[in-house]
C-alpha atoms as a PDB file:
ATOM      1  CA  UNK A   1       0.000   0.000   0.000  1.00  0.00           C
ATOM      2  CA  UNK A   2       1.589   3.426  -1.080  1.00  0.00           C
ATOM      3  CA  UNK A   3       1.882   5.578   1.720  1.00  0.00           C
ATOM      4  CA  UNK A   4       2.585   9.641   2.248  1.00  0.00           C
ATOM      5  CA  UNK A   5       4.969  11.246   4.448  1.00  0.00           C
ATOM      6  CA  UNK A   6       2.823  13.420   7.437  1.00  0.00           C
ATOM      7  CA  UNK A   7       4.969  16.484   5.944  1.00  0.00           C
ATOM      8  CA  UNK A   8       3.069  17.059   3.179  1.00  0.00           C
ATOM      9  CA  UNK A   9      -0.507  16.887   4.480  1.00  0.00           C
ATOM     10  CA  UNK A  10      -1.647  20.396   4.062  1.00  0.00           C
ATOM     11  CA  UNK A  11      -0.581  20.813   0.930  1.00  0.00           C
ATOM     12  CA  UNK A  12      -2.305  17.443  -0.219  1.00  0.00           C
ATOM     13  CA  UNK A  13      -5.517  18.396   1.115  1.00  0.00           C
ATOM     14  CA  UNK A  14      -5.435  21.990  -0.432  1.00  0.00           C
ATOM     15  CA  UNK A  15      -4.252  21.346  -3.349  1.00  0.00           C
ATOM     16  CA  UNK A  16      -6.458  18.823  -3.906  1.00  0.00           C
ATOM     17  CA  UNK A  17      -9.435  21.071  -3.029  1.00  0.00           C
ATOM     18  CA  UNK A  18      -7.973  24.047  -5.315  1.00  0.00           C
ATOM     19  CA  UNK A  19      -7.246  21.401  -8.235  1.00  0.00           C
ATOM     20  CA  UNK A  20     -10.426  19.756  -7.745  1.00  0.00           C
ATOM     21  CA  UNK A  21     -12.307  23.192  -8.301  1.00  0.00           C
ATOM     22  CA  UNK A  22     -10.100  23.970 -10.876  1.00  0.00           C
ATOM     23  CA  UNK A  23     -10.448  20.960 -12.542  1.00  0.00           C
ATOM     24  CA  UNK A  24     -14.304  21.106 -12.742  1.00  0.00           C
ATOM     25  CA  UNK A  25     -14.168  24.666 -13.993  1.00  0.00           C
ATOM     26  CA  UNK A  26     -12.627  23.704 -16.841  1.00  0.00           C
ATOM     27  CA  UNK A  27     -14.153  20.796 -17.997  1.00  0.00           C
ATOM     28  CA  UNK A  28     -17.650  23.131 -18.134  1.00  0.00           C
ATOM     29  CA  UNK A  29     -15.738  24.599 -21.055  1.00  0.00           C
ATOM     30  CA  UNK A  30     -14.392  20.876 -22.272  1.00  0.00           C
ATOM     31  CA  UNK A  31     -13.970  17.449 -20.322  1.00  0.00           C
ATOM     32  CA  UNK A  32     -10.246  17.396 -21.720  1.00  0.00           C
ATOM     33  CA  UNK A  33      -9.033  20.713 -20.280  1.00  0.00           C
ATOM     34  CA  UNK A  34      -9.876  18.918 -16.995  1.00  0.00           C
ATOM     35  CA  UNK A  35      -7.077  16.364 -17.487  1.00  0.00           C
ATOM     36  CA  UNK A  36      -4.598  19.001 -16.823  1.00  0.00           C
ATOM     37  CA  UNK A  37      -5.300  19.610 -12.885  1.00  0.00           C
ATOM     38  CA  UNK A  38      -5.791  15.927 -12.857  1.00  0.00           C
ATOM     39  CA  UNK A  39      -2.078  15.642 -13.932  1.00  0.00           C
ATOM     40  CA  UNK A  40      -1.078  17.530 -11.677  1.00  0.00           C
ATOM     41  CA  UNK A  41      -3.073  16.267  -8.840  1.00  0.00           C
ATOM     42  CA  UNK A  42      -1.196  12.976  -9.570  1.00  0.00           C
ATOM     43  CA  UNK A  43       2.148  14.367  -9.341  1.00  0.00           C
ATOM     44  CA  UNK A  44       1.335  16.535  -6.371  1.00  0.00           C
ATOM     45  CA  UNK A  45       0.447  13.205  -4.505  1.00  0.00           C
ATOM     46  CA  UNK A  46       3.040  11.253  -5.981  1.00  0.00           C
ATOM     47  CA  UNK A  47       5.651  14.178  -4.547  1.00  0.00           C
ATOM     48  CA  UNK A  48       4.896  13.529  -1.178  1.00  0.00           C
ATOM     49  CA  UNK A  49       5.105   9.772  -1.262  1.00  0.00           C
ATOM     50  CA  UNK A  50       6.974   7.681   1.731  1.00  0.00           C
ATOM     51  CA  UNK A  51       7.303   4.175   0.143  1.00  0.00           C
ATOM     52  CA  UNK A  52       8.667   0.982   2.119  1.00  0.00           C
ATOM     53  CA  UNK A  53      12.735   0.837   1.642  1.00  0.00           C
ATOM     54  CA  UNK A  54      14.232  -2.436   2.946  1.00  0.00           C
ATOM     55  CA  UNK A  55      17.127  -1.490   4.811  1.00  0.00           C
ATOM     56  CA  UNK A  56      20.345  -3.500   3.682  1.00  0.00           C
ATOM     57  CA  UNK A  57      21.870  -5.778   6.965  1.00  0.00           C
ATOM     58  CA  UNK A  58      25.010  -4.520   9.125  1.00  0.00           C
ATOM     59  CA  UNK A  59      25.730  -1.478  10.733  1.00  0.00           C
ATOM     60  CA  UNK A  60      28.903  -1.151   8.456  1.00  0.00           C
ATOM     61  CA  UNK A  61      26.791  -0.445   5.308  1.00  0.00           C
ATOM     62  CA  UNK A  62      25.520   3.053   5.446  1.00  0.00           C
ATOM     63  CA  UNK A  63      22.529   3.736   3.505  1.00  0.00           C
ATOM     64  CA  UNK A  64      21.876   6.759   1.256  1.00  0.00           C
ATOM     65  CA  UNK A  65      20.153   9.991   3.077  1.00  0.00           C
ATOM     66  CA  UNK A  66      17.791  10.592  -0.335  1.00  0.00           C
ATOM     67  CA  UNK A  67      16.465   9.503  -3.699  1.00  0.00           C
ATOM     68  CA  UNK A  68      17.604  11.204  -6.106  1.00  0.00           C
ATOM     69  CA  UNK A  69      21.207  11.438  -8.761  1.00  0.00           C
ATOM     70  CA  UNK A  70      24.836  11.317  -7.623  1.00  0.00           C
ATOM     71  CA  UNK A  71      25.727  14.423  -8.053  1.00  0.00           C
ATOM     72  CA  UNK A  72      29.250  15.202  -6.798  1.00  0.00           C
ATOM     73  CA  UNK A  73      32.199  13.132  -4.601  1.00  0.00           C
ATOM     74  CA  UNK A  74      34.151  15.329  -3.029  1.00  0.00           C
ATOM     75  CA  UNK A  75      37.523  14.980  -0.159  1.00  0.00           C
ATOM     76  CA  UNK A  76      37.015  17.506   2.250  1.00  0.00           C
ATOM     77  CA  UNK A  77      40.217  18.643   3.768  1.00  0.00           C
ATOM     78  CA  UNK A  78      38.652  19.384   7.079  1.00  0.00           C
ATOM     79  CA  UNK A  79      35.174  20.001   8.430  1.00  0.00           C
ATOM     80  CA  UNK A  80      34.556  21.690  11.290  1.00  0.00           C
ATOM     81  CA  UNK A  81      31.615  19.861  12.629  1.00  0.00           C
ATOM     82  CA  UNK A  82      33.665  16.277  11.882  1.00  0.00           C
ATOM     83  CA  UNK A  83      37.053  17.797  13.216  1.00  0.00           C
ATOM     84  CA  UNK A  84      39.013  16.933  10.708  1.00  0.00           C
ATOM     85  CA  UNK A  85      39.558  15.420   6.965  1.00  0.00           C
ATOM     86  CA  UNK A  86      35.655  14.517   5.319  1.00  0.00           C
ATOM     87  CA  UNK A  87      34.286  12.762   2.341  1.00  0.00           C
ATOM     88  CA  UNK A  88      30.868  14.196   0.506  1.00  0.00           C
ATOM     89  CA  UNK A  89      28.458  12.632  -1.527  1.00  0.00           C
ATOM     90  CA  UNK A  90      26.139  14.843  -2.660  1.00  0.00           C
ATOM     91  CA  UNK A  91      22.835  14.229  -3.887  1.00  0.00           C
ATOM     92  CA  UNK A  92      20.492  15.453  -6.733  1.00  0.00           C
ATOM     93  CA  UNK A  93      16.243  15.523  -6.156  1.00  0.00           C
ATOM     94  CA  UNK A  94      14.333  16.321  -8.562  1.00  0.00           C
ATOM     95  CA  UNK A  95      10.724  17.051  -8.265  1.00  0.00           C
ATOM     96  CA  UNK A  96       9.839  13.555  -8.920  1.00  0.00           C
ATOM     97  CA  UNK A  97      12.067  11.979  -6.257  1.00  0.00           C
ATOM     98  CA  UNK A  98      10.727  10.927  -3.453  1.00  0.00           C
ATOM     99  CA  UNK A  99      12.284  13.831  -0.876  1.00  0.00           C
ATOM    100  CA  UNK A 100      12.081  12.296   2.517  1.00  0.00           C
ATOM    101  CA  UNK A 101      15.328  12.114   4.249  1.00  0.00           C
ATOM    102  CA  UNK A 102      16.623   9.051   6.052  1.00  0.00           C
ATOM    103  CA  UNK A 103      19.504   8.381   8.383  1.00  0.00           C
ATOM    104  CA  UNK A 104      22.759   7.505   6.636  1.00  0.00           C
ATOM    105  CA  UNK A 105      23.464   5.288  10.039  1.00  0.00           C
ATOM    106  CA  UNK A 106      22.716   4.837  13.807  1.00  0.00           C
ATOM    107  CA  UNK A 107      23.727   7.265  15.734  1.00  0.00           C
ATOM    108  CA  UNK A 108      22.553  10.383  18.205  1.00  0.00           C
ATOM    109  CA  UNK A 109      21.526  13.585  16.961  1.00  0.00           C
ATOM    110  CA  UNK A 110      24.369  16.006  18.426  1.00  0.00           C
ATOM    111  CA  UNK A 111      23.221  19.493  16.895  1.00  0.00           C
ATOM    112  CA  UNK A 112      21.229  20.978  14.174  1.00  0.00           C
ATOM    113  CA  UNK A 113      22.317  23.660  12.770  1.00  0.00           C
ATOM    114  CA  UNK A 114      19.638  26.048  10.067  1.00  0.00           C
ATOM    115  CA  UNK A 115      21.396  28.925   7.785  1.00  0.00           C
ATOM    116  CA  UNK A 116      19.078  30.957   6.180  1.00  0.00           C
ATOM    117  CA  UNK A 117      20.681  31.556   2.787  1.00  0.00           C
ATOM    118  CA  UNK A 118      19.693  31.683  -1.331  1.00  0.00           C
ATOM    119  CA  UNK A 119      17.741  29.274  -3.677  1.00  0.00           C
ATOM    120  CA  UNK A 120      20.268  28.341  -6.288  1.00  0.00           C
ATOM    121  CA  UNK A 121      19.764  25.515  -8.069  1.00  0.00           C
ATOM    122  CA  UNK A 122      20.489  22.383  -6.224  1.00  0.00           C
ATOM    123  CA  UNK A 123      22.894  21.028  -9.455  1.00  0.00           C
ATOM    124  CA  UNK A 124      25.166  23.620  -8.932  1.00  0.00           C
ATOM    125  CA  UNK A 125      26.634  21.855  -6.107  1.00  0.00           C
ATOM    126  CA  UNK A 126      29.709  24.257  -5.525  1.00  0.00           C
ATOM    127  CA  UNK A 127      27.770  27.340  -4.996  1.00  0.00           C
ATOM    128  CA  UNK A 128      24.305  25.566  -3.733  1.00  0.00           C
ATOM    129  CA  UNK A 129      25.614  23.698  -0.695  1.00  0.00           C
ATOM    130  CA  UNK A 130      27.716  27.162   0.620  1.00  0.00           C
ATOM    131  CA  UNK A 131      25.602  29.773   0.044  1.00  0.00           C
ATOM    132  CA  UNK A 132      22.029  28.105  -0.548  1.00  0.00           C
ATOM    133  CA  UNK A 133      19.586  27.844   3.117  1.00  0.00           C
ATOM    134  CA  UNK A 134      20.176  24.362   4.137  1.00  0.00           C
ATOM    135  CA  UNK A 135      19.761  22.594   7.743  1.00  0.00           C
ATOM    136  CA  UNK A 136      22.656  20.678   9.026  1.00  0.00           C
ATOM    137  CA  UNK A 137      22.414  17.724  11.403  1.00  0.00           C
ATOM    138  CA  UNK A 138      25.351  16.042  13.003  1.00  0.00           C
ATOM    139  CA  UNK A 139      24.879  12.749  13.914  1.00  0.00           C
ATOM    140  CA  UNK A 140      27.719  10.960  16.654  1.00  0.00           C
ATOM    141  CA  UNK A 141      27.806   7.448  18.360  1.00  0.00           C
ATOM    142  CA  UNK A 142      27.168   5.915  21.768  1.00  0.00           C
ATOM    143  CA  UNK A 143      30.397   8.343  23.285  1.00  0.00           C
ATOM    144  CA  UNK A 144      29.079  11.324  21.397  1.00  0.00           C
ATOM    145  CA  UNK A 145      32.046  11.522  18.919  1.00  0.00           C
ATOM    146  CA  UNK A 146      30.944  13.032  15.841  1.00  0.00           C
ATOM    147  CA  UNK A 147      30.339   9.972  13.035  1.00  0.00           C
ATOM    148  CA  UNK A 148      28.252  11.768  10.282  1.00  0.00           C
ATOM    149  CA  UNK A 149      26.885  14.999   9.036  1.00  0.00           C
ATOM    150  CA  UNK A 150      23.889  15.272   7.087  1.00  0.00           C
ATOM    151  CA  UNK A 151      22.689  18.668   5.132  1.00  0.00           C
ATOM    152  CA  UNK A 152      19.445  19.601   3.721  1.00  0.00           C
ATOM    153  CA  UNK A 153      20.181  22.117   1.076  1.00  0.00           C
ATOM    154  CA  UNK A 154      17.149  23.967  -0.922  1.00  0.00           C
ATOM    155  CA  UNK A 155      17.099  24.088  -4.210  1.00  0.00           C
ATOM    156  CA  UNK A 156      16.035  27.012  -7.183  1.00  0.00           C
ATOM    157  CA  UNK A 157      12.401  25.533  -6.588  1.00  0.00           C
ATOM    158  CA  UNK A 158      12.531  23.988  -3.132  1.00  0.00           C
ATOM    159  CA  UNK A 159      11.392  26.620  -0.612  1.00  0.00           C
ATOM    160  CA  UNK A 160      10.815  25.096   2.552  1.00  0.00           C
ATOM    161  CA  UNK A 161      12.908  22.097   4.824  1.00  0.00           C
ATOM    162  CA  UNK A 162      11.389  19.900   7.596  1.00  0.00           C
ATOM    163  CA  UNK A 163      13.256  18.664   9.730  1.00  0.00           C
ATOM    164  CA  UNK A 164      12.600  16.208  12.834  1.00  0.00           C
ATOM    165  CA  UNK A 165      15.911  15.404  14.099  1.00  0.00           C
ATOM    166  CA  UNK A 166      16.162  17.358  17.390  1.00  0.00           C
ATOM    167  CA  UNK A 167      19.257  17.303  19.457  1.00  0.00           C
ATOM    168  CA  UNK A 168      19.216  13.819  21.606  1.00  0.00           C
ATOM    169  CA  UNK A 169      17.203  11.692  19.402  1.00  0.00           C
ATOM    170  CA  UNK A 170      18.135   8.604  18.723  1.00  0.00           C
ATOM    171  CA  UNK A 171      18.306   7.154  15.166  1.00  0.00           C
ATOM    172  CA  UNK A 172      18.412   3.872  13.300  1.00  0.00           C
ATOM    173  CA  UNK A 173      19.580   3.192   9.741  1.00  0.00           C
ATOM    174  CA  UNK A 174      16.993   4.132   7.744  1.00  0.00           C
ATOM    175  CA  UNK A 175      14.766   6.015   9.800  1.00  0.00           C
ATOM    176  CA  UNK A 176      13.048   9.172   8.737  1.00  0.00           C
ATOM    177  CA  UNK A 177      15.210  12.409   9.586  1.00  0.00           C
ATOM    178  CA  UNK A 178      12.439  15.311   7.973  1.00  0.00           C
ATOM    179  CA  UNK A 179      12.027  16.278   3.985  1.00  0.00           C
ATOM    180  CA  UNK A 180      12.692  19.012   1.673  1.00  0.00           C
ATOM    181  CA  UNK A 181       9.825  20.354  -0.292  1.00  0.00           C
ATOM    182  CA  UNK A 182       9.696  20.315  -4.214  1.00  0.00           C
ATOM    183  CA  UNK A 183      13.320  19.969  -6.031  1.00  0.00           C
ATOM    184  CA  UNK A 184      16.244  20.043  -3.459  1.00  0.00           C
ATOM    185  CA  UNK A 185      20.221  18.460  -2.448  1.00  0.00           C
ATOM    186  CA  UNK A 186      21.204  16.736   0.283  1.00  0.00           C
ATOM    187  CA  UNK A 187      24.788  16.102   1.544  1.00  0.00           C
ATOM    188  CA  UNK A 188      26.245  13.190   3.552  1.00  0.00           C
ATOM    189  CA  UNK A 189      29.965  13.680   5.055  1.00  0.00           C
ATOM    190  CA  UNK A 190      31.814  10.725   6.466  1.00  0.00           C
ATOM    191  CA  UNK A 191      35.193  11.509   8.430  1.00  0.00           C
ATOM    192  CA  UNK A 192      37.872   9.574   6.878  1.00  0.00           C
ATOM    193  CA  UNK A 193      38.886   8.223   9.848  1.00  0.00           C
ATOM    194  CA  UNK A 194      36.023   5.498   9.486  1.00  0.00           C
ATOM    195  CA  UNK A 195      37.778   4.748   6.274  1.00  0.00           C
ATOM    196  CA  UNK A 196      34.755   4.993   4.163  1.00  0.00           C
ATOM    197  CA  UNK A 197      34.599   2.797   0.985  1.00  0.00           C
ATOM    198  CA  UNK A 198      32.386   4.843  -1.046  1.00  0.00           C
ATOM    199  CA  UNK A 199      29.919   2.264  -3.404  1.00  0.00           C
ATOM    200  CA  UNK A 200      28.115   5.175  -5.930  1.00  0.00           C
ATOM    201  CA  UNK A 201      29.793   6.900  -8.706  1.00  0.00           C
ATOM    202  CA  UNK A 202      28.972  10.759  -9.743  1.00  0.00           C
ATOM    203  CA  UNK A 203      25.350  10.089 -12.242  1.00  0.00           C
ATOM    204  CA  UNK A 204      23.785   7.106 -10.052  1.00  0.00           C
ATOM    205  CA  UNK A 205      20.884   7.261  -9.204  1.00  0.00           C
ATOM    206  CA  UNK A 206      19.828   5.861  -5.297  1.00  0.00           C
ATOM    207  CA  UNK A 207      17.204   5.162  -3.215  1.00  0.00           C
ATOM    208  CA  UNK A 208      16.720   6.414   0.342  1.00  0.00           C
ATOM    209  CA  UNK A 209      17.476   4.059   3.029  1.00  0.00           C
ATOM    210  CA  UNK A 210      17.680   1.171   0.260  1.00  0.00           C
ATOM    211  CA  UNK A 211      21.301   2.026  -1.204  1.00  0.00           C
ATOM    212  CA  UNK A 212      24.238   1.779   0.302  1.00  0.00           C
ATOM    213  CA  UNK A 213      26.846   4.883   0.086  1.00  0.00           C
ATOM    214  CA  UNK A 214      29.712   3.755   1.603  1.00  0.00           C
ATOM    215  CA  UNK A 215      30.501   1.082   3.980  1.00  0.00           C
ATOM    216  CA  UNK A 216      33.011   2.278   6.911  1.00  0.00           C
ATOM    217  CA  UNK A 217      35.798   0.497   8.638  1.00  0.00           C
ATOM    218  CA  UNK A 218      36.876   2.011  11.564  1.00  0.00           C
ATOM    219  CA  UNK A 219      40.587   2.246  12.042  1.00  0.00           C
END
């Protein structure tokens, strides 16, 4: 059974009121005018989709944070929040991926961190994920040593992130860390000190929670 993320109820119900009206305007002045809002109803709904990911098995195999296109690999010299030398795979969404976000890997929210910022578009990953307004969540194990970060970056049409990772929750592989609303990037930095073996090239496409980015080793 297809199911829908909580995030986008208002806008399902509205829109499908205002496309509903809409719709039966225009097919007074022809039935196939009508198909139009009906098109769009379908994509609207199909937007804010949560379908059923099966989460690959052991904790070394960290999963992807979004669906959507390899966009960029990138080494990080250092990162602040990771304290030292990073690796980033970004990620493409379109407006027909599905845009919930999902934990990369078990592990304790630490911080979140939201920076207001511009609405480039999300493919220009150089100048999107510095200057675009993105929410940042650091994720860090059992001790509270920082393991992961995760960034939700809008994009030229995305206007609006949700996030539900609060400082001190807990989180599982796979489980649902908020969504980004209509076209949008996310980021996923591993420290290199978990010697992460990354498994997408730039162009792939992956599924949240289903794919696996990179499987770490600590050394």
């Amino acid at each position: 059974m297809l199911r829908f993320t909580r995030h986008g109820l208002w806008e399902m119900v509205y829109g499908t009121i205002a496309l509903a009206l809409i719709g039966s305007g225009l097919f007074l002045i022809h039935p196939l005018l009508a198909l139009a809002p009906f098109v769009i109803w379908l994509w609207l709904m199909a937007f804010f989709r949560d379908p059923h990911r099966a989460i690959p098995a052991g904790d070394q195999n960290w999963v992807s944070p979004a669906d959507g296109m390899v966009s960029d690999i990138k080494e990080i010299e250092h990162d602040d929040l990771l304290a030292g030398p990073a690796v980033r795979v970004g990620i493409f969404l379109n407006v027909f991926s599905v845009h919930v976000n999902r934990s990369p890997c078990d592990g304790v929210v630490i911080q979140t961190i939201y920076k207001e910022g511009k609405f480039i578009n999300a493919m220009k990953h150089g100048s999107a994920s510095s200057d675009n307004e993105s929410n940042t969540i650091l994720l860090g194990d059992a001790s509270g040593k920082p393991i992961a970060v995760v960034k939700q970056i809008v994009g030229l049409i995305a206007r609006r992130i949700v996030c539900t990772s609060t400082q001190g929750v807990k989180l599982a592989r796979g489980d649902h860390m908020g969504m980004i609303k209509f076209g949008s990037r996310t980021e996923l930095l591993i420290p290199k000190w978990l010697n992460p073996q990354i498994k997408v090239q730039v162009g792939q496409k992956v599924r949240g929670a289903a794919d696996v980015i990179a499987v770490v080793t600590p050394v």
